[in-house]
N, C-alpha and C. Protein backbone atom coordinates (compact mmCIF):
# COMPACT_ATOMS: atom_id res chain seq x y z
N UNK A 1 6.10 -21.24 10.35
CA UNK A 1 5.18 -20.32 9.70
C UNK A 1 5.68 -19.99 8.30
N UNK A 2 4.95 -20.03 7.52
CA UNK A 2 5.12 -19.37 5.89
C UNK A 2 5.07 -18.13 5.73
N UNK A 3 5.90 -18.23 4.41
CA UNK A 3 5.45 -16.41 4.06
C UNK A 3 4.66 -16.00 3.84
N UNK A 4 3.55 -15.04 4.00
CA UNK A 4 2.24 -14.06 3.61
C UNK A 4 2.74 -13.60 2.11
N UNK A 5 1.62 -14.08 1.09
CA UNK A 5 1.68 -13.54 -0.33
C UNK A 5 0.52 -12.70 -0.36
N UNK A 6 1.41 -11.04 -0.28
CA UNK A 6 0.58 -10.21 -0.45
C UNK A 6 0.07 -9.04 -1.69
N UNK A 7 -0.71 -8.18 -1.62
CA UNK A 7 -0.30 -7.27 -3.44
C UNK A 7 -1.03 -6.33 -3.17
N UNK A 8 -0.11 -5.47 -3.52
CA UNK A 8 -0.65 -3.59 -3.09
C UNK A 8 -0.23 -3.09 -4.37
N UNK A 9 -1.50 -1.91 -4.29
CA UNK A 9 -1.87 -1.30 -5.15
C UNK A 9 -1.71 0.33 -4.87
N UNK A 10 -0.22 0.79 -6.16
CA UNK A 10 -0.13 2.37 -5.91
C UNK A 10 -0.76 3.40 -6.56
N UNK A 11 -1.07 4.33 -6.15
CA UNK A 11 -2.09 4.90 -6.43
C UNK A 11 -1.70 6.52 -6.53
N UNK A 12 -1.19 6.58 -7.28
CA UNK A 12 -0.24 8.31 -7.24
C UNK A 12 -1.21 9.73 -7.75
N UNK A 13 -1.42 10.63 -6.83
CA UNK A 13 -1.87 11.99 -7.24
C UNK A 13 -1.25 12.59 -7.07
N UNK A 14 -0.56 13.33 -8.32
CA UNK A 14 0.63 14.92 -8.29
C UNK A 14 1.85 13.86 -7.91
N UNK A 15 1.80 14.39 -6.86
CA UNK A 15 3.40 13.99 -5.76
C UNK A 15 2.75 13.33 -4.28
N UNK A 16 1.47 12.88 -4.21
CA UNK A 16 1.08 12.09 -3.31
C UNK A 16 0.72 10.65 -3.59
N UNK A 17 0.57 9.74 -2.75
CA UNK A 17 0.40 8.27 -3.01
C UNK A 17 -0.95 8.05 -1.65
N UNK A 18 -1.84 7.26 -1.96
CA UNK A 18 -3.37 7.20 -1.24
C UNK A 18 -2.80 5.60 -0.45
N UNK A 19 -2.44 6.19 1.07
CA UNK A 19 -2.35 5.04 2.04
C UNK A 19 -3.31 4.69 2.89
N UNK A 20 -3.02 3.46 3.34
CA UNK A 20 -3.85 3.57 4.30
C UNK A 20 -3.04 4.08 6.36
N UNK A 21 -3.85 4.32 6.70
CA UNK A 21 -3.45 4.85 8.32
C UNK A 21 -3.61 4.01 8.92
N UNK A 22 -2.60 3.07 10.13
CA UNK A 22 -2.51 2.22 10.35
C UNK A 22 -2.00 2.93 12.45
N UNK A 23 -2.35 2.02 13.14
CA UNK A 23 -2.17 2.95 14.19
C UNK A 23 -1.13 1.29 14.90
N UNK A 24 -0.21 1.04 15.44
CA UNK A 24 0.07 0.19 16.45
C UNK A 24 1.32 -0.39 16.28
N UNK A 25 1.99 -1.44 16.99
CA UNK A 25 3.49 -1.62 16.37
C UNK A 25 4.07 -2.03 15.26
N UNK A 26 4.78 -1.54 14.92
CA UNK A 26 5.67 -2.26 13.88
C UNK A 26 7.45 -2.00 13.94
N UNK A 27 7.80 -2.10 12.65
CA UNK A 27 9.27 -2.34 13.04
C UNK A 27 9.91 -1.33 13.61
N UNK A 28 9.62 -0.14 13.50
CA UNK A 28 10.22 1.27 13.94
C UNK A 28 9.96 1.09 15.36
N UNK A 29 8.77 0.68 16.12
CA UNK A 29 8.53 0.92 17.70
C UNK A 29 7.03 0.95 17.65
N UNK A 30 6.08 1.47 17.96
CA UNK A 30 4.86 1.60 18.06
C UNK A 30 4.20 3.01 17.76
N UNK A 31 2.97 3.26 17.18
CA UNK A 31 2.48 4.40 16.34
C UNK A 31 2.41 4.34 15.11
N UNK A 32 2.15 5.82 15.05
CA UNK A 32 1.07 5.76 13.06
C UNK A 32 1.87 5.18 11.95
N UNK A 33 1.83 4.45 10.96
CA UNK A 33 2.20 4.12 10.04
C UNK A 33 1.48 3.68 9.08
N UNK A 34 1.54 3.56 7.80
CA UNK A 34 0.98 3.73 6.62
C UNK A 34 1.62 2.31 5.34
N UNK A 35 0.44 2.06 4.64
CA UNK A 35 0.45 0.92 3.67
C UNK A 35 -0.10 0.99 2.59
N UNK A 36 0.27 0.82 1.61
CA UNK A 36 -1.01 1.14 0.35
C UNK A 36 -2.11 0.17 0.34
N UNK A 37 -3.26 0.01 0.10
CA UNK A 37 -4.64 -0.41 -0.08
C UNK A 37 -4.01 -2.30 -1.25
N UNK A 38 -4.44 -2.83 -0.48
CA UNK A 38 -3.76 -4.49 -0.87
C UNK A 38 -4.31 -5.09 0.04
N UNK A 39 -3.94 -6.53 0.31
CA UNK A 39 -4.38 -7.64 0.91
C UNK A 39 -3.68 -8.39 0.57
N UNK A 40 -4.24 -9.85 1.34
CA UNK A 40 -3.53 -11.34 1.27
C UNK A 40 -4.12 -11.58 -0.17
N UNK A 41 -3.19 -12.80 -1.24
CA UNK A 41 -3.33 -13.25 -2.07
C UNK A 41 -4.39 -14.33 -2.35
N UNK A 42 -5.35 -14.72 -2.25
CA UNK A 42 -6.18 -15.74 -2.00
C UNK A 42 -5.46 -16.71 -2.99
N UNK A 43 -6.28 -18.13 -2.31
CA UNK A 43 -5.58 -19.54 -3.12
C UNK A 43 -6.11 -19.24 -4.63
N UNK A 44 -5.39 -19.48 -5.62
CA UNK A 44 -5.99 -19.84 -6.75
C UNK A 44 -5.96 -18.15 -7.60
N UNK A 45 -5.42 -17.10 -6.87
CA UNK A 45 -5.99 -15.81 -7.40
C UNK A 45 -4.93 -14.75 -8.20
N UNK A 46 -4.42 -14.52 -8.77
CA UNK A 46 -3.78 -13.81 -9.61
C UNK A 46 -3.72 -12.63 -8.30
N UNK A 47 -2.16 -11.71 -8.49
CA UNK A 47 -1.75 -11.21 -7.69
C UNK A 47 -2.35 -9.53 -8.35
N UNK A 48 -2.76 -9.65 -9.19
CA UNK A 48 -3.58 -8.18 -9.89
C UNK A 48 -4.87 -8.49 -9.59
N UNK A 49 -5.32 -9.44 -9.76
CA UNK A 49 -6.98 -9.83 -9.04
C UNK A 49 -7.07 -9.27 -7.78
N UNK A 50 -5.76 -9.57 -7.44
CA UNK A 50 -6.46 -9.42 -5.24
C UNK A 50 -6.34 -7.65 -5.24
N UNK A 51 -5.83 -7.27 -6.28
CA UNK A 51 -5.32 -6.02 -6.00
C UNK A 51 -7.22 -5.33 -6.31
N UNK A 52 -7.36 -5.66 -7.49
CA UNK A 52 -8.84 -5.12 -7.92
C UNK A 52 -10.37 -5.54 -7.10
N UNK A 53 -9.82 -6.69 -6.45
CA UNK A 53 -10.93 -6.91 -5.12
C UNK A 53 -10.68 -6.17 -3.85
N UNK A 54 -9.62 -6.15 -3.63
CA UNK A 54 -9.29 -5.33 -2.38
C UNK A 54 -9.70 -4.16 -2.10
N UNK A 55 -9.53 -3.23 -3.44
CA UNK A 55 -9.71 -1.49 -3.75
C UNK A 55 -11.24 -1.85 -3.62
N UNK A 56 -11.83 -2.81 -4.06
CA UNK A 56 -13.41 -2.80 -4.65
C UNK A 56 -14.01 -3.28 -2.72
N UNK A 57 -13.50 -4.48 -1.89
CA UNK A 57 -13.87 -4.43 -0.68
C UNK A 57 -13.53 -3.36 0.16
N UNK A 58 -12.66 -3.16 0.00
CA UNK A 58 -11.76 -1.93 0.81
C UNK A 58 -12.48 -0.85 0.93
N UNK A 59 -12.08 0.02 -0.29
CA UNK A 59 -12.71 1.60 -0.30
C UNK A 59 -14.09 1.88 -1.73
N UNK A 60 -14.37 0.66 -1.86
CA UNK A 60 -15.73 0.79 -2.62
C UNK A 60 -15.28 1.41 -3.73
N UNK A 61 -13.74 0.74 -4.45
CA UNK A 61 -13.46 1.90 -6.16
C UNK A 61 -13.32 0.73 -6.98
N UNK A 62 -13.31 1.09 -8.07
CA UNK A 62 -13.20 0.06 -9.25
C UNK A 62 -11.93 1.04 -10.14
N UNK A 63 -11.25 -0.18 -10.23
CA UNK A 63 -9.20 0.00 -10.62
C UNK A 63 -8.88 -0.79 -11.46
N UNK A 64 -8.13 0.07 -12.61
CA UNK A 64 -7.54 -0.30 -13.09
C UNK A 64 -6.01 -0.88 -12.89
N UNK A 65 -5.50 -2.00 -13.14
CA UNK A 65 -3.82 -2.22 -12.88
C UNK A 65 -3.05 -1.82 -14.58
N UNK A 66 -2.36 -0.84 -14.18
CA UNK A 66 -1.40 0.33 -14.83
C UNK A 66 -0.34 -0.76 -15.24
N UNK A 67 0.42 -0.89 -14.11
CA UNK A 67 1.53 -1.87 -14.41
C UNK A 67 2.47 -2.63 -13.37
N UNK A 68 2.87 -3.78 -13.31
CA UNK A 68 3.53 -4.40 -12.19
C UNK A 68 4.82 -3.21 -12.29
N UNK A 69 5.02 -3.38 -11.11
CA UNK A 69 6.42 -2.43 -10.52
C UNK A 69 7.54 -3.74 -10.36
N UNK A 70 7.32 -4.30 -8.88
CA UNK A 70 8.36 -5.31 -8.25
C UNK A 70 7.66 -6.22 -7.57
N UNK A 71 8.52 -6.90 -7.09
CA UNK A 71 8.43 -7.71 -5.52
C UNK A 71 9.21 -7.52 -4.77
N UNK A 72 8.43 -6.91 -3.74
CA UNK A 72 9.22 -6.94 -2.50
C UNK A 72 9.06 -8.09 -1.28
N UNK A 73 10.22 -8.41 -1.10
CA UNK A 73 10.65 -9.75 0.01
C UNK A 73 10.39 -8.69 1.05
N UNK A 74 9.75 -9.01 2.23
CA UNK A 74 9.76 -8.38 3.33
C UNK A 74 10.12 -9.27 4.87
N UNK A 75 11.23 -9.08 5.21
CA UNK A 75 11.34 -9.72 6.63
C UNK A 75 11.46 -8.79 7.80
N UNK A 76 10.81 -8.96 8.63
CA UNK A 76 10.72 -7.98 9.71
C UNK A 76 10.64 -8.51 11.16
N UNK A 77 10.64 -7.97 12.49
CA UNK A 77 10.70 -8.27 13.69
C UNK A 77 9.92 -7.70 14.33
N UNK A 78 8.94 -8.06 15.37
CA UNK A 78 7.95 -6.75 15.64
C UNK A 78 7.71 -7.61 17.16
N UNK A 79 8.43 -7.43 18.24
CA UNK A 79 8.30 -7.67 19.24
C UNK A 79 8.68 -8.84 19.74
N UNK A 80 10.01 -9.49 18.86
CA UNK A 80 10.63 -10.59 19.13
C UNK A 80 9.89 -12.05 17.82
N UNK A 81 8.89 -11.72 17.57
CA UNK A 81 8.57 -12.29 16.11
C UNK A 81 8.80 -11.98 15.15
N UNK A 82 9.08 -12.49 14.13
CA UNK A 82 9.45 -12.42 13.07
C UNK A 82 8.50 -12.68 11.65
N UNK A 83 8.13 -11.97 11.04
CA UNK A 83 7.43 -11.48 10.21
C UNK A 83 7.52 -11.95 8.39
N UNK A 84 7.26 -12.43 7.59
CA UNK A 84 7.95 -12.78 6.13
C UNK A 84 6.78 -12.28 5.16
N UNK A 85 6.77 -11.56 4.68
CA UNK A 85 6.24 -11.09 3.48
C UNK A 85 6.62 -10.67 1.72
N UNK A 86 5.82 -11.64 1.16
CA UNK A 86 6.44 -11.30 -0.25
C UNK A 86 5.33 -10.89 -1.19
N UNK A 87 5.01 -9.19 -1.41
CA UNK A 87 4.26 -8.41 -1.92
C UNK A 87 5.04 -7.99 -3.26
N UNK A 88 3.62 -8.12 -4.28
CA UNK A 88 3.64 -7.73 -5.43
C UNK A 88 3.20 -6.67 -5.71
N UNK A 89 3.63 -5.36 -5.76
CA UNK A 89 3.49 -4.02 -5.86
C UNK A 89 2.63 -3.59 -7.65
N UNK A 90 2.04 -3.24 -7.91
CA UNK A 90 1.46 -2.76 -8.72
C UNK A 90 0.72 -0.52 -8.84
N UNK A 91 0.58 -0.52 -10.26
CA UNK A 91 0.32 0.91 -10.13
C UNK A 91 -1.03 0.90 -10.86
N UNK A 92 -2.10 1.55 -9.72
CA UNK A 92 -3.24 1.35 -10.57
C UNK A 92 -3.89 2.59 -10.94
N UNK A 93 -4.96 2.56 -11.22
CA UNK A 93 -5.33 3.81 -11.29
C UNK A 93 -6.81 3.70 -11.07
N UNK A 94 -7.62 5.03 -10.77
CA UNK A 94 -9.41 4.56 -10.41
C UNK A 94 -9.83 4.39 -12.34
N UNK A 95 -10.91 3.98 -11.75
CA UNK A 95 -11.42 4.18 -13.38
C UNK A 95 -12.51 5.40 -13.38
N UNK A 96 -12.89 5.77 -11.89
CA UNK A 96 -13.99 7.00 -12.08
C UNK A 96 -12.69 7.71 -11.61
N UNK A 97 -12.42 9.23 -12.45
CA UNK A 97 -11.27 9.69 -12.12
C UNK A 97 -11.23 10.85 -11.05
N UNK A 98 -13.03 11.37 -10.92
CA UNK A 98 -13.32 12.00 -9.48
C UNK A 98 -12.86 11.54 -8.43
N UNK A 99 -12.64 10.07 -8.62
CA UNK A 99 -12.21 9.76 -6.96
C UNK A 99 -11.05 10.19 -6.87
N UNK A 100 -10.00 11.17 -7.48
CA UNK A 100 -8.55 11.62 -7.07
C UNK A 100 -9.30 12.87 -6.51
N UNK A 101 -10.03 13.37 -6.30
CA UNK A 101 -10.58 14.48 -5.71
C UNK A 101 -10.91 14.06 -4.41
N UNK A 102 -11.61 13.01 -3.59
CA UNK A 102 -12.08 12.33 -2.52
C UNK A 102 -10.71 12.55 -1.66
N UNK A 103 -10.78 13.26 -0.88
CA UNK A 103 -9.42 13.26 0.15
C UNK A 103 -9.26 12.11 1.11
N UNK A 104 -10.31 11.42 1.57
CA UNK A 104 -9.78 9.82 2.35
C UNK A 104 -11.11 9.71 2.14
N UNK A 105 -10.78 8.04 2.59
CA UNK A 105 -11.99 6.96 2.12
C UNK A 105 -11.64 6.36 3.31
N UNK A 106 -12.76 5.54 3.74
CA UNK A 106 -13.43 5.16 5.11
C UNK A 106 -12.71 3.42 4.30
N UNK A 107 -11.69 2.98 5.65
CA UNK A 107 -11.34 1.39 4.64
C UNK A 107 -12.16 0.46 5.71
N UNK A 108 -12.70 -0.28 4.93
CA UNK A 108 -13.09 -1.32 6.02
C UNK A 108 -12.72 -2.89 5.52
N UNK A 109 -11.99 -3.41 6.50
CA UNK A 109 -11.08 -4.70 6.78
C UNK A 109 -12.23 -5.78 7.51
N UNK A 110 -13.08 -6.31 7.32
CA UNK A 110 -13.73 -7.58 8.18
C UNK A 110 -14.55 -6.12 9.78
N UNK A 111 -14.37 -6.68 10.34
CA UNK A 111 -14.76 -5.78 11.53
C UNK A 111 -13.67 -4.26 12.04
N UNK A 112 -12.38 -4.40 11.16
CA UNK A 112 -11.57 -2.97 11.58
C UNK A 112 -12.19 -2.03 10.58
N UNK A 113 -12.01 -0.43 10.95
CA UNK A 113 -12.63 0.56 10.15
C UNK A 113 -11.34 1.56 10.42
N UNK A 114 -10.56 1.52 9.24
CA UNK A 114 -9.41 3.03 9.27
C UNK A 114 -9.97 3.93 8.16
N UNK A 115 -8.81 4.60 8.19
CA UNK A 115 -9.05 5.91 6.77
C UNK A 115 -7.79 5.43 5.82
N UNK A 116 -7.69 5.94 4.67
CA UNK A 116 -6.59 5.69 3.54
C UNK A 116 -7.06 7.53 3.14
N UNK A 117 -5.55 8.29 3.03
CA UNK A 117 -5.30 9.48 2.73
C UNK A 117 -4.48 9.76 1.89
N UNK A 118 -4.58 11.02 1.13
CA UNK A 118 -3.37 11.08 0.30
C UNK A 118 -2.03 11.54 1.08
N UNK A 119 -0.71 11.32 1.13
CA UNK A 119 0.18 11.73 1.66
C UNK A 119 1.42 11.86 0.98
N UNK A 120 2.10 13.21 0.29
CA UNK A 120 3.21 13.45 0.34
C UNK A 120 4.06 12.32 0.02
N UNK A 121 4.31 11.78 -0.87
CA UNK A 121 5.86 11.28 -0.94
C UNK A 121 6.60 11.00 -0.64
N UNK A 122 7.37 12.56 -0.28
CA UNK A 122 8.69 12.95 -0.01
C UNK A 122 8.18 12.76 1.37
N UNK A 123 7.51 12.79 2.44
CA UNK A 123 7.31 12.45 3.71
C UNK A 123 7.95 11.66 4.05
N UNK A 124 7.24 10.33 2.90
CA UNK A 124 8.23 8.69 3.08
C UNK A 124 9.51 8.94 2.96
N UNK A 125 10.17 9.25 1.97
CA UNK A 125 11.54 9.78 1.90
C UNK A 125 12.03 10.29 2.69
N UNK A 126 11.67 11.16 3.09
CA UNK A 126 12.30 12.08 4.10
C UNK A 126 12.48 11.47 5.71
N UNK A 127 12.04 10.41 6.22
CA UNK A 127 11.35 9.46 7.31
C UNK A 127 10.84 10.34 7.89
N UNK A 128 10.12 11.30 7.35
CA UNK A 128 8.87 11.98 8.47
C UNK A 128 8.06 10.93 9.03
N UNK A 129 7.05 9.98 7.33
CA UNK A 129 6.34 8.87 8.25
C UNK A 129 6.90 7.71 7.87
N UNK A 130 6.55 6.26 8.26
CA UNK A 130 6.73 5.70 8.41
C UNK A 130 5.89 4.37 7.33
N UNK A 131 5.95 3.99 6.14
CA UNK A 131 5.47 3.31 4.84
C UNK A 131 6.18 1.96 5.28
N UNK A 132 4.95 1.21 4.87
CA UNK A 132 5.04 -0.12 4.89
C UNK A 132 4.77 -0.99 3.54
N UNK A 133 5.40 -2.13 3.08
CA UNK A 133 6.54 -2.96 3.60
C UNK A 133 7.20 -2.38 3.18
N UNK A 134 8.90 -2.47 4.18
CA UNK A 134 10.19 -2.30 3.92
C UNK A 134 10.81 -2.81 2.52
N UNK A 135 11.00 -1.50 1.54
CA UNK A 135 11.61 -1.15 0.84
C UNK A 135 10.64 -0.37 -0.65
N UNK A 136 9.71 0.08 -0.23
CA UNK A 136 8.35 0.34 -0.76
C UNK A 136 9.10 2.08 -0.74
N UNK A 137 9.67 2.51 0.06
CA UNK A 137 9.83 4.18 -0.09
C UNK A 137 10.89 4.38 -1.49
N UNK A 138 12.00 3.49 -0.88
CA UNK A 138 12.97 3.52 -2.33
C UNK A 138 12.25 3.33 -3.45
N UNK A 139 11.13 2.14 -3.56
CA UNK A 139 10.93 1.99 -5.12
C UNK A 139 10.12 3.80 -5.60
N UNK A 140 9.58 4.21 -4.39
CA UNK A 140 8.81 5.47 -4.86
C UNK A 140 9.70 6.35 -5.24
N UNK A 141 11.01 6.86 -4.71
CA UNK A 141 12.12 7.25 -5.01
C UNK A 141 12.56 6.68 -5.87
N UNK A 142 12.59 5.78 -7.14
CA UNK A 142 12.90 5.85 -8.11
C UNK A 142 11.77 6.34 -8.97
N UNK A 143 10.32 6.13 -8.34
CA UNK A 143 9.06 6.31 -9.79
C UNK A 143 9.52 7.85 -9.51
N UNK A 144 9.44 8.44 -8.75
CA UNK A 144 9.76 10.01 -8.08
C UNK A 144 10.74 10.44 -9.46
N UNK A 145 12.08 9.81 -9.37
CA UNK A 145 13.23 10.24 -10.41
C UNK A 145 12.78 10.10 -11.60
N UNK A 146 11.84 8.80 -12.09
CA UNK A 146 11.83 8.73 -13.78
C UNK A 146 10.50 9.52 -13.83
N UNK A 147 9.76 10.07 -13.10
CA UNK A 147 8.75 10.54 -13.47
C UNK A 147 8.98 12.21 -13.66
N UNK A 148 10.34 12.41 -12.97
CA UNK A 148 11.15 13.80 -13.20
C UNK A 148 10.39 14.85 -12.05
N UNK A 149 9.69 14.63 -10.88
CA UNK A 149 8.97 14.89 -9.72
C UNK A 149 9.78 15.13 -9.03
């Protein structure tokens, strides 16, 4: 199996970041956990493209990309499989700026239907919840420090 080329899009209000709610296992054990609004990379597609189709299939917004952050390599285990992901993190922003007022948006994935909420930060930090992919809380813990938050 290959690695999944994926690209999420952060989305910061105040001291919160707009995830999505994710309910089932992952690397911690099983239960709620959270991802920012992204997708798979399609063939042929620029890793800021998938980010601005995704927000636009996803939660019906039209986004701007702010600025690449990183890549994060993601390897993980989730019930004796093994998992490889290499996501291109980006910071976007809406372009209608009411939507930082919208407290969750209805996401819809092909036939799944979750919510994406704003949540706290320092939550991730703190391991209250649980942010996906692995190593996505640290990079927020540094925007956290240079942003002086």
């Amino acid at each position: 199996m290959n690695p999944r080329a994926n690209a999420l899009g952060i989305v910061i209000r105040n001291t919160q970041i707009l995830v999505e709610e994710q309910w089932g296992k992952h690397s911690q054990g099983t239960g709620t956990y959270y991802r920012p609004i992204g997708g798979t990379i399609e063939f042929g597609e620029y890793s800021q493209d998938t980010i601005v189709r995704e927000f636009l299939e996803e939660i019906g917004a039209k986004i701007k990309v702010k600025q690449y952050l990183k890549c994060i390599e993601n390897i993980f285990s989730i019930d004796e499989n093994i998992g490889h992901e290499i996501t291109q993190v980006y910071a976007v922003q809406y372009i209608d700026p009411d939507l930082y007022e919208v407290e969750q948006f209805q996401v819809t994935e092909q036939d799944k239907i979750t919510i994406a909420k704003w949540i706290s930060i320092s939550e991730f930090i703190n391991g209250e919840k649980f942010l996906y992919p692995n190593g996505l809380t640290e990079l927020l813990t540094l925007i956290n420090l240079e942003s002086g938050e």
